[in-house]
N, C-alpha and C. Protein backbone atom coordinates (compact mmCIF):
# COMPACT_ATOMS: atom_id res chain seq x y z
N UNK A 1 -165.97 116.03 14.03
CA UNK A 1 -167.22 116.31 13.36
C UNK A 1 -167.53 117.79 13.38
N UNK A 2 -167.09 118.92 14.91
CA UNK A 2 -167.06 120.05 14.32
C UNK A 2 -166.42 120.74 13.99
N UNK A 3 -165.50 120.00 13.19
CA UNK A 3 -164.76 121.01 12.03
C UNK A 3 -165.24 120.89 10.74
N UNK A 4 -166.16 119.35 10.49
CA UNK A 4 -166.55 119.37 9.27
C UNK A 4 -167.67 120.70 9.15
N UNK A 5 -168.71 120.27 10.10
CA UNK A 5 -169.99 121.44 10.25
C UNK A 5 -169.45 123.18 10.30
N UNK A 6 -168.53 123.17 10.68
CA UNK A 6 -168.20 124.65 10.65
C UNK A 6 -167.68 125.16 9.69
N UNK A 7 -167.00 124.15 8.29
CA UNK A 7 -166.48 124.86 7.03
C UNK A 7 -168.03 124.29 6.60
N UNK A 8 -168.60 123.69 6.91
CA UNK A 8 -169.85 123.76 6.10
C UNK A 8 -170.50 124.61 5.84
N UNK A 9 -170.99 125.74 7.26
CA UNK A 9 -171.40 126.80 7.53
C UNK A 9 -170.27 128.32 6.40
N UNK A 10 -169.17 128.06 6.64
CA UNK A 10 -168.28 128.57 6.43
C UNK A 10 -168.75 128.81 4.80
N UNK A 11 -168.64 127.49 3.99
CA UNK A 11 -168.85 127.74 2.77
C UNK A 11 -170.63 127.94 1.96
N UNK A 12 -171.14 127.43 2.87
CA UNK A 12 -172.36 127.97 2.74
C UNK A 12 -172.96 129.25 2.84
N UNK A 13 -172.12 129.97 3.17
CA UNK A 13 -172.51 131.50 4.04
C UNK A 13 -172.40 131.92 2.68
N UNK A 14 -173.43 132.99 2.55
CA UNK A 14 -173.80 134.04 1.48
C UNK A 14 -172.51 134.58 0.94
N UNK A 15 -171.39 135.04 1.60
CA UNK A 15 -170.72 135.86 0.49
C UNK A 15 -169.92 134.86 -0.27
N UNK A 16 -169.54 133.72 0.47
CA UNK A 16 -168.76 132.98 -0.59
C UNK A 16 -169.48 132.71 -1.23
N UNK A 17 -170.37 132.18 -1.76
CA UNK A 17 -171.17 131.91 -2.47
C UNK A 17 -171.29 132.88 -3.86
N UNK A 18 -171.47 134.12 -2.95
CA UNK A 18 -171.58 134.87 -4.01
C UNK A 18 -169.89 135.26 -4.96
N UNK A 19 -169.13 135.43 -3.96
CA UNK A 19 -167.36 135.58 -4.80
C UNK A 19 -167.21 134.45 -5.33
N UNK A 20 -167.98 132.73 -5.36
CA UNK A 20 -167.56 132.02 -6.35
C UNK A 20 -167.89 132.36 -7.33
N UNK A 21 -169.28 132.80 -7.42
CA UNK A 21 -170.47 132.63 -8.59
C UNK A 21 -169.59 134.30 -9.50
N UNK A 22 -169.04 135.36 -8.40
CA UNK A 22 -168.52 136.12 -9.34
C UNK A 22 -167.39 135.94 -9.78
N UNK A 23 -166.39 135.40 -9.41
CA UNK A 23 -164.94 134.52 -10.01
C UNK A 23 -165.45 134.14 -11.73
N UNK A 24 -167.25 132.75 -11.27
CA UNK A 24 -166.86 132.27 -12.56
C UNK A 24 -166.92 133.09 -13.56
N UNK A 25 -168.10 134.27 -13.20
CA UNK A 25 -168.25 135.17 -13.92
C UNK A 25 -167.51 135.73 -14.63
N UNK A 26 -166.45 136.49 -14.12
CA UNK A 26 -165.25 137.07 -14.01
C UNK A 26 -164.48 136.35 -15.10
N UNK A 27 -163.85 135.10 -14.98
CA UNK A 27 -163.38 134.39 -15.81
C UNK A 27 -163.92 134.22 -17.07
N UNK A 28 -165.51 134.00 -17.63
CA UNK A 28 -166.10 133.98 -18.58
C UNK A 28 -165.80 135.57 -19.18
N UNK A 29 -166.21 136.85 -18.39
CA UNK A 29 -166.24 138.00 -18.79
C UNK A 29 -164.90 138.19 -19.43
N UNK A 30 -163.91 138.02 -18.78
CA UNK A 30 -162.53 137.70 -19.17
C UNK A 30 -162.22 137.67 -20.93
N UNK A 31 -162.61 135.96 -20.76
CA UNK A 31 -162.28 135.85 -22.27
C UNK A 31 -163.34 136.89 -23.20
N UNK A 32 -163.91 136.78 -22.59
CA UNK A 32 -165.02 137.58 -23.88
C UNK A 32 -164.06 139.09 -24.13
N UNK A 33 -163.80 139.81 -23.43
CA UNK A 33 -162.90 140.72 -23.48
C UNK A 33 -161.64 141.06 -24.26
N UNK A 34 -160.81 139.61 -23.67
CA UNK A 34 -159.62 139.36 -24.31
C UNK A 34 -160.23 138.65 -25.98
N UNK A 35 -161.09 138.57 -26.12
CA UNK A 35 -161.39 138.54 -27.63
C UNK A 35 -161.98 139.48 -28.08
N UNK A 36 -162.45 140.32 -27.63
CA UNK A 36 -163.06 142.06 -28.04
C UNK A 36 -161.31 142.53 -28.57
N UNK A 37 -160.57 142.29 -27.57
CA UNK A 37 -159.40 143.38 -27.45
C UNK A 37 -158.60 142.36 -28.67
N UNK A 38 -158.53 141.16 -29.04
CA UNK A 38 -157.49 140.38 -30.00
C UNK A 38 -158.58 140.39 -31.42
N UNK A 39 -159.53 140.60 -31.49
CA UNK A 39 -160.04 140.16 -32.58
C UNK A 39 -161.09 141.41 -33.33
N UNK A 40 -160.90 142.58 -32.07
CA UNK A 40 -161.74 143.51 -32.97
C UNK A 40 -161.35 145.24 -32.70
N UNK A 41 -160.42 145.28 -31.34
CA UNK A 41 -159.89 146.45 -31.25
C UNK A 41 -158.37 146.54 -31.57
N UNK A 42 -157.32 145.53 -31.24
CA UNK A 42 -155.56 145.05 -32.08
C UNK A 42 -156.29 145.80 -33.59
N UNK A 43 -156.83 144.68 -34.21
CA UNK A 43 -156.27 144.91 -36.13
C UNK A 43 -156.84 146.14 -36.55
N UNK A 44 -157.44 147.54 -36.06
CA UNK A 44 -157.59 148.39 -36.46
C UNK A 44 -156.75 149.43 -35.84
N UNK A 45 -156.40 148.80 -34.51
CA UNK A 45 -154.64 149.50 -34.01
C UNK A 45 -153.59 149.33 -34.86
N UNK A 46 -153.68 147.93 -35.41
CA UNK A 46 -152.46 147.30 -35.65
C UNK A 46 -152.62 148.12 -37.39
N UNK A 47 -153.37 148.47 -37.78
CA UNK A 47 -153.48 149.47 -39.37
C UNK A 47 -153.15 150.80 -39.24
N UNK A 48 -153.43 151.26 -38.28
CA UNK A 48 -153.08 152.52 -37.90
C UNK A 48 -151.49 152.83 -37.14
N UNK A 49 -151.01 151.49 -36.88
CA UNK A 49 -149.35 151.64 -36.23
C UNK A 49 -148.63 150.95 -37.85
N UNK A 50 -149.18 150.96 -38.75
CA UNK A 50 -148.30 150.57 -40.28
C UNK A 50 -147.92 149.29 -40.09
N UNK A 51 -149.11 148.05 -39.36
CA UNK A 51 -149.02 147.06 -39.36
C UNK A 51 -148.10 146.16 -38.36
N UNK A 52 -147.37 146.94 -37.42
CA UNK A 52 -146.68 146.80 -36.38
C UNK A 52 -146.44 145.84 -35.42
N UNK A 53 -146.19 145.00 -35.19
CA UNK A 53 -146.76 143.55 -34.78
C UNK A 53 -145.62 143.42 -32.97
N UNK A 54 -145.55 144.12 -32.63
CA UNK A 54 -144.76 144.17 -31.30
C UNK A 54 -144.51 142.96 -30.58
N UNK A 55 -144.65 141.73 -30.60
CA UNK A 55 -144.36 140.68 -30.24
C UNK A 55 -143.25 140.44 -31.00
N UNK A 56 -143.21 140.63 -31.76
CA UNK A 56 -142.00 139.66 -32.79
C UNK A 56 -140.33 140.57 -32.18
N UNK A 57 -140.79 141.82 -31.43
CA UNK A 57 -139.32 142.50 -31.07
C UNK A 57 -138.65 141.65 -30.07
N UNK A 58 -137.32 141.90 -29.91
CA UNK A 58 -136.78 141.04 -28.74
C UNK A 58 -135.11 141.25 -29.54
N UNK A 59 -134.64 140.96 -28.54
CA UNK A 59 -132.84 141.07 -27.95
C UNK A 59 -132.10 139.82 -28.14
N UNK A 60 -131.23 139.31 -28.46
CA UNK A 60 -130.95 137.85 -28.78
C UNK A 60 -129.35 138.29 -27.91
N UNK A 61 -129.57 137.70 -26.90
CA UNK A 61 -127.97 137.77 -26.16
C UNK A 61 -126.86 136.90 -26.32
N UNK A 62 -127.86 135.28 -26.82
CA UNK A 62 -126.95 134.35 -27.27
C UNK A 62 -127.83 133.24 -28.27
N UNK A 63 -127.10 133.59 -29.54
CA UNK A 63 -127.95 132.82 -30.21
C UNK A 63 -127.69 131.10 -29.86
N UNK A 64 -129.08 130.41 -30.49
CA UNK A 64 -129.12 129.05 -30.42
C UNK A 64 -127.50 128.29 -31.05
N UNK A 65 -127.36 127.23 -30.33
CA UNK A 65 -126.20 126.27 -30.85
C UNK A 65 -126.42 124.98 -30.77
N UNK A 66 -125.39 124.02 -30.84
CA UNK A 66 -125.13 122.80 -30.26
C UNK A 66 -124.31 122.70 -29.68
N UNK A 67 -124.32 121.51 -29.00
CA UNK A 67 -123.34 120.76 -27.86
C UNK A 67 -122.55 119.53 -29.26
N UNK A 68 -122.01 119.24 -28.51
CA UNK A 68 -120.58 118.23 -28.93
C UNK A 68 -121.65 116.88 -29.32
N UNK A 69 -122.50 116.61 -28.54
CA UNK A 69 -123.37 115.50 -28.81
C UNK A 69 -124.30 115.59 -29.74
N UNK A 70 -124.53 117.00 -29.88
CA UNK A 70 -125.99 117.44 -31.22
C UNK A 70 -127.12 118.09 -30.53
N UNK A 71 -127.04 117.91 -29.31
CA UNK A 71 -128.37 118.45 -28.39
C UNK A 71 -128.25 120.23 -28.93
N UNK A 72 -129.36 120.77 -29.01
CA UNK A 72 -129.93 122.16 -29.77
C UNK A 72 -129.83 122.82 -27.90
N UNK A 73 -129.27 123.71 -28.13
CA UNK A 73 -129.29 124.59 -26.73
C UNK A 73 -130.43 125.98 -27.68
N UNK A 74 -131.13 126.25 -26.95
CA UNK A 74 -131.70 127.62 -27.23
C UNK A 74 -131.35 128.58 -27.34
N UNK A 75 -131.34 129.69 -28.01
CA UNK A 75 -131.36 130.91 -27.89
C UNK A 75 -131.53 131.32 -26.82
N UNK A 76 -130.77 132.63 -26.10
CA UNK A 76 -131.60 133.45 -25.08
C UNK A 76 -132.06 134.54 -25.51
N UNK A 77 -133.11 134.76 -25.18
CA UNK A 77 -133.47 136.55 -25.83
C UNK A 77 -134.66 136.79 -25.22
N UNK A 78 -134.21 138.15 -24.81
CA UNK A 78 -135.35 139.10 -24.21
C UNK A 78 -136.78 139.56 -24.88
N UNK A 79 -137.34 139.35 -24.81
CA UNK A 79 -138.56 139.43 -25.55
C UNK A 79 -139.76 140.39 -25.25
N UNK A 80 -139.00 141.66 -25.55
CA UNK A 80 -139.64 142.95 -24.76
C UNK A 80 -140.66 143.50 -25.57
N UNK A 81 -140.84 142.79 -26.56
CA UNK A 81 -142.21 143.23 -27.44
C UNK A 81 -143.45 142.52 -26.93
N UNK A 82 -143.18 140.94 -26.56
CA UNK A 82 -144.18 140.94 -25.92
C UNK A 82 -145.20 141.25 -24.59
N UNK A 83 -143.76 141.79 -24.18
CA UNK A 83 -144.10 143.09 -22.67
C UNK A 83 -145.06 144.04 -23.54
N UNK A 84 -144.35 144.76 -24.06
CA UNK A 84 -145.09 146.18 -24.55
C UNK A 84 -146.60 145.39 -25.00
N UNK A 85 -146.56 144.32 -25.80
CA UNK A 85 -147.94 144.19 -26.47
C UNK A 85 -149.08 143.55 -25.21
N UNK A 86 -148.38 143.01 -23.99
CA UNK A 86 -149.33 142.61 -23.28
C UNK A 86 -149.51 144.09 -22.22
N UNK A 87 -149.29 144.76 -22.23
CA UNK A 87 -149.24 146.25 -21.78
C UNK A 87 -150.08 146.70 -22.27
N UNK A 88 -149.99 147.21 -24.02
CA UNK A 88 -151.00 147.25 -24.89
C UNK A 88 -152.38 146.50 -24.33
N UNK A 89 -152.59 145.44 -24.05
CA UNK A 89 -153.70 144.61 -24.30
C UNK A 89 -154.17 144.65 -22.91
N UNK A 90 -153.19 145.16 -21.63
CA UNK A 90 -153.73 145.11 -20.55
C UNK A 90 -154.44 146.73 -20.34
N UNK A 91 -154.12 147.80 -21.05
CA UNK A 91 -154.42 149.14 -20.78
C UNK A 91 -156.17 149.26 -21.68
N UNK A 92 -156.14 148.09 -22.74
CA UNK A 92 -157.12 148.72 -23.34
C UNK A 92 -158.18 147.49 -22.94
N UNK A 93 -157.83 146.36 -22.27
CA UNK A 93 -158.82 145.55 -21.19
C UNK A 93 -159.12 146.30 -20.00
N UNK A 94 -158.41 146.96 -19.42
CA UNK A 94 -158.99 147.52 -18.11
C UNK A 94 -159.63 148.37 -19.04
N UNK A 95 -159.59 149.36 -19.61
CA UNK A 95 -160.59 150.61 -20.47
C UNK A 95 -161.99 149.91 -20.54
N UNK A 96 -161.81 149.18 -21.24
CA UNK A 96 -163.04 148.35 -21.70
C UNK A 96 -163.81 147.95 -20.43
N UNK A 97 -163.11 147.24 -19.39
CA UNK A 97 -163.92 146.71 -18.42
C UNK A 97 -164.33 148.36 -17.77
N UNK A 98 -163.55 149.46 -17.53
CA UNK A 98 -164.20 150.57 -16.91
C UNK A 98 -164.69 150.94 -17.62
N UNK A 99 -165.44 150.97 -19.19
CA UNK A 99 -166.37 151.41 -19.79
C UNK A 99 -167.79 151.13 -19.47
N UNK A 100 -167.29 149.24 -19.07
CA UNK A 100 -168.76 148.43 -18.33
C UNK A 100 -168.92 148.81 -17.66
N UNK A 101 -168.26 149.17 -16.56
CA UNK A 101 -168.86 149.17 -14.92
C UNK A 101 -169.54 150.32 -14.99
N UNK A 102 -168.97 151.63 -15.56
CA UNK A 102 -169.14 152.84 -15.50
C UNK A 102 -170.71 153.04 -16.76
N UNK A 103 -170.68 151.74 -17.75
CA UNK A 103 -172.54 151.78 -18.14
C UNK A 103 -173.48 151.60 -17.28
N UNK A 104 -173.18 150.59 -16.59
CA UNK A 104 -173.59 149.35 -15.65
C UNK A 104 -173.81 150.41 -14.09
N UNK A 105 -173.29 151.11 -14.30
CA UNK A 105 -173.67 152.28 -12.63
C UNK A 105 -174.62 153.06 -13.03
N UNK A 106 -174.44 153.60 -14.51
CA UNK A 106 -175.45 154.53 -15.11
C UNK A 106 -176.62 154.47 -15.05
N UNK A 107 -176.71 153.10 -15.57
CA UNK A 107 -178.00 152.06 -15.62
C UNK A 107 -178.95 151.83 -13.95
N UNK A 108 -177.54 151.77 -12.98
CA UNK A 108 -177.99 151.13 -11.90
C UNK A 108 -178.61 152.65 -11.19
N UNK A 109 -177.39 153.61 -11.68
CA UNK A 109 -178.51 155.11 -10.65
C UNK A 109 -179.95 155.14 -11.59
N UNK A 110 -179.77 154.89 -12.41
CA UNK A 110 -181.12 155.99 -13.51
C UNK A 110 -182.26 154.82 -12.45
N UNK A 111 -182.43 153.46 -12.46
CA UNK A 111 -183.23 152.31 -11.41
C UNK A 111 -183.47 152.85 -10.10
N UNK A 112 -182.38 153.43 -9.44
CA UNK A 112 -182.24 154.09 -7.96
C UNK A 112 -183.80 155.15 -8.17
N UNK A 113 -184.59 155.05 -7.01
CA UNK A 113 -185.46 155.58 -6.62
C UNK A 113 -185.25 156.83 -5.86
N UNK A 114 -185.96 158.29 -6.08
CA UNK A 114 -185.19 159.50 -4.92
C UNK A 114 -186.00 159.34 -4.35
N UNK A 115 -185.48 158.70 -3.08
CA UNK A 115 -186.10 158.65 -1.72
C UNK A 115 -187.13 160.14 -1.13
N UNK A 116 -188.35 159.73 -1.27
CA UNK A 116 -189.39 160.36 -0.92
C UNK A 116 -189.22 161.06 0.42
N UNK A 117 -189.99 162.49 0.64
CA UNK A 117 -190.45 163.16 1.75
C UNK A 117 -190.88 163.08 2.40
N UNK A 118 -190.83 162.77 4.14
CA UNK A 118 -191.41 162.56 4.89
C UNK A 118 -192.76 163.03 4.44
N UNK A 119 -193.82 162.09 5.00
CA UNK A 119 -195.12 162.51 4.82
C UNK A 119 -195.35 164.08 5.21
N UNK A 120 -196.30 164.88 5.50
CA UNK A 120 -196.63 165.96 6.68
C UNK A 120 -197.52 165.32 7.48
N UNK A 121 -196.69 166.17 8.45
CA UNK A 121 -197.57 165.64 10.14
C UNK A 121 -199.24 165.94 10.00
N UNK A 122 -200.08 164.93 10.77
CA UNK A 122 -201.53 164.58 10.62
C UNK A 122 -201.86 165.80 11.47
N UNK A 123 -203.00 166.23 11.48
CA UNK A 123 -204.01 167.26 12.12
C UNK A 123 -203.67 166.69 13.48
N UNK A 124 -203.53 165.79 14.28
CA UNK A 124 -203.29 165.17 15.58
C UNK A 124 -201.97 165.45 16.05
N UNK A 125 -201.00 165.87 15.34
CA UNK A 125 -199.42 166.01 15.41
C UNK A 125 -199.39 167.62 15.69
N UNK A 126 -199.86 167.36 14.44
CA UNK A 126 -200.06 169.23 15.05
C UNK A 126 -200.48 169.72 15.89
N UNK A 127 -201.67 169.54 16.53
CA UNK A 127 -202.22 169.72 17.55
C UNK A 127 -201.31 169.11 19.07
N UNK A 128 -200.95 168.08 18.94
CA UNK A 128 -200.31 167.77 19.91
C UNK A 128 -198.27 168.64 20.03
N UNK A 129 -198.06 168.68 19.00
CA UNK A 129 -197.16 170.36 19.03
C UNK A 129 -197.34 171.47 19.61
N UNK A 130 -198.67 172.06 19.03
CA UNK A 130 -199.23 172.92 20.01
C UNK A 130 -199.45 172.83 21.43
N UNK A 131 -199.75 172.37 21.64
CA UNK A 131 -199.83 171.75 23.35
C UNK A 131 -199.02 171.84 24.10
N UNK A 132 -197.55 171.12 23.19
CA UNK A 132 -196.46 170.85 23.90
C UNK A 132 -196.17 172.59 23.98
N UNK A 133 -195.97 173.23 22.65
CA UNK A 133 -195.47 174.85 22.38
C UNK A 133 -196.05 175.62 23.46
N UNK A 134 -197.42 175.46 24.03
CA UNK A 134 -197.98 176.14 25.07
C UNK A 134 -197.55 175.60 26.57
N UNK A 135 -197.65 174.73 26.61
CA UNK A 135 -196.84 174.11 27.90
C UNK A 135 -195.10 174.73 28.43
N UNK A 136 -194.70 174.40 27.29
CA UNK A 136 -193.02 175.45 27.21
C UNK A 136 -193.19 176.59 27.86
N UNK A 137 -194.28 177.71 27.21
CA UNK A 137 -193.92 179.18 27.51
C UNK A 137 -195.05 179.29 28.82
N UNK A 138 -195.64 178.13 29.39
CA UNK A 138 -195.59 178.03 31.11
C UNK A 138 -195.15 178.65 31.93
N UNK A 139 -195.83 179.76 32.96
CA UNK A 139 -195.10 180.37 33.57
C UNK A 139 -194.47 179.50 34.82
């Protein structure tokens, strides 16, 4: 029974809580992204590279055949375009997400308050300074 109560505690505790709730986040933010980057930043890349479609590149080391029975063996082939294009799509997702964070701090200093000046010491502070200052030079 206390092992149940102690992952209870365990998962109840504030930060997990909070790294689930930002995971799901995370995951939602995600796609929204990866559809910024496939559906509105690619096709004005992809006009400006003369329509360039980098997935479709790749190496064919052995093309597709058959066997003696009819069974289809596959092709092998390297498929290094879709490296480069998920490269592509990973350089200009991180951009994007450091564009957010780096609004999102902007936002969060301009909120930040500049921590105020100690008050000045009361007529009683002072006076009791003095006191002490005369006491010091005590012969």
């Amino acid at each position: 029974m206390g092992l149940l109560k102690e992952f209870k505690e365990f998962a109840m505790r504030g930060s997990v809580v909070d790294m689930a709730v930002g995971v799901v986040i995370g995951a939602a933010f995600g796609k929204i992204v990866s559809s910024l980057v496939a559906d509105v930043i690619m096709p004005p890349v992809g006009v400006l590279l003369g329509g360039v479609d980098f997935s479709d590149l790749a190496v064919t080391i052995q093309e597709a055949s058959r066997t003696v029975e009819g069974a289809v063996i596959p092709a092998v082939v390297i498929s290094y375009g879709k490296f480069i294009q998920t490269v592509i799509d990973f350089s200009i997702i991180a951009a994007a997400i450091f564009g957010v964070i780096k609004l999102l701090s902007s936002f969060k200093k301009k909120t930040e308050s500049v921590p105020e000046a100690p008050p000045a010491p009361s007529s009683q502070e002072l006076l009791l300074a003095e006191i002490r200052d005369l006491l010091k030079n005590r012969p």
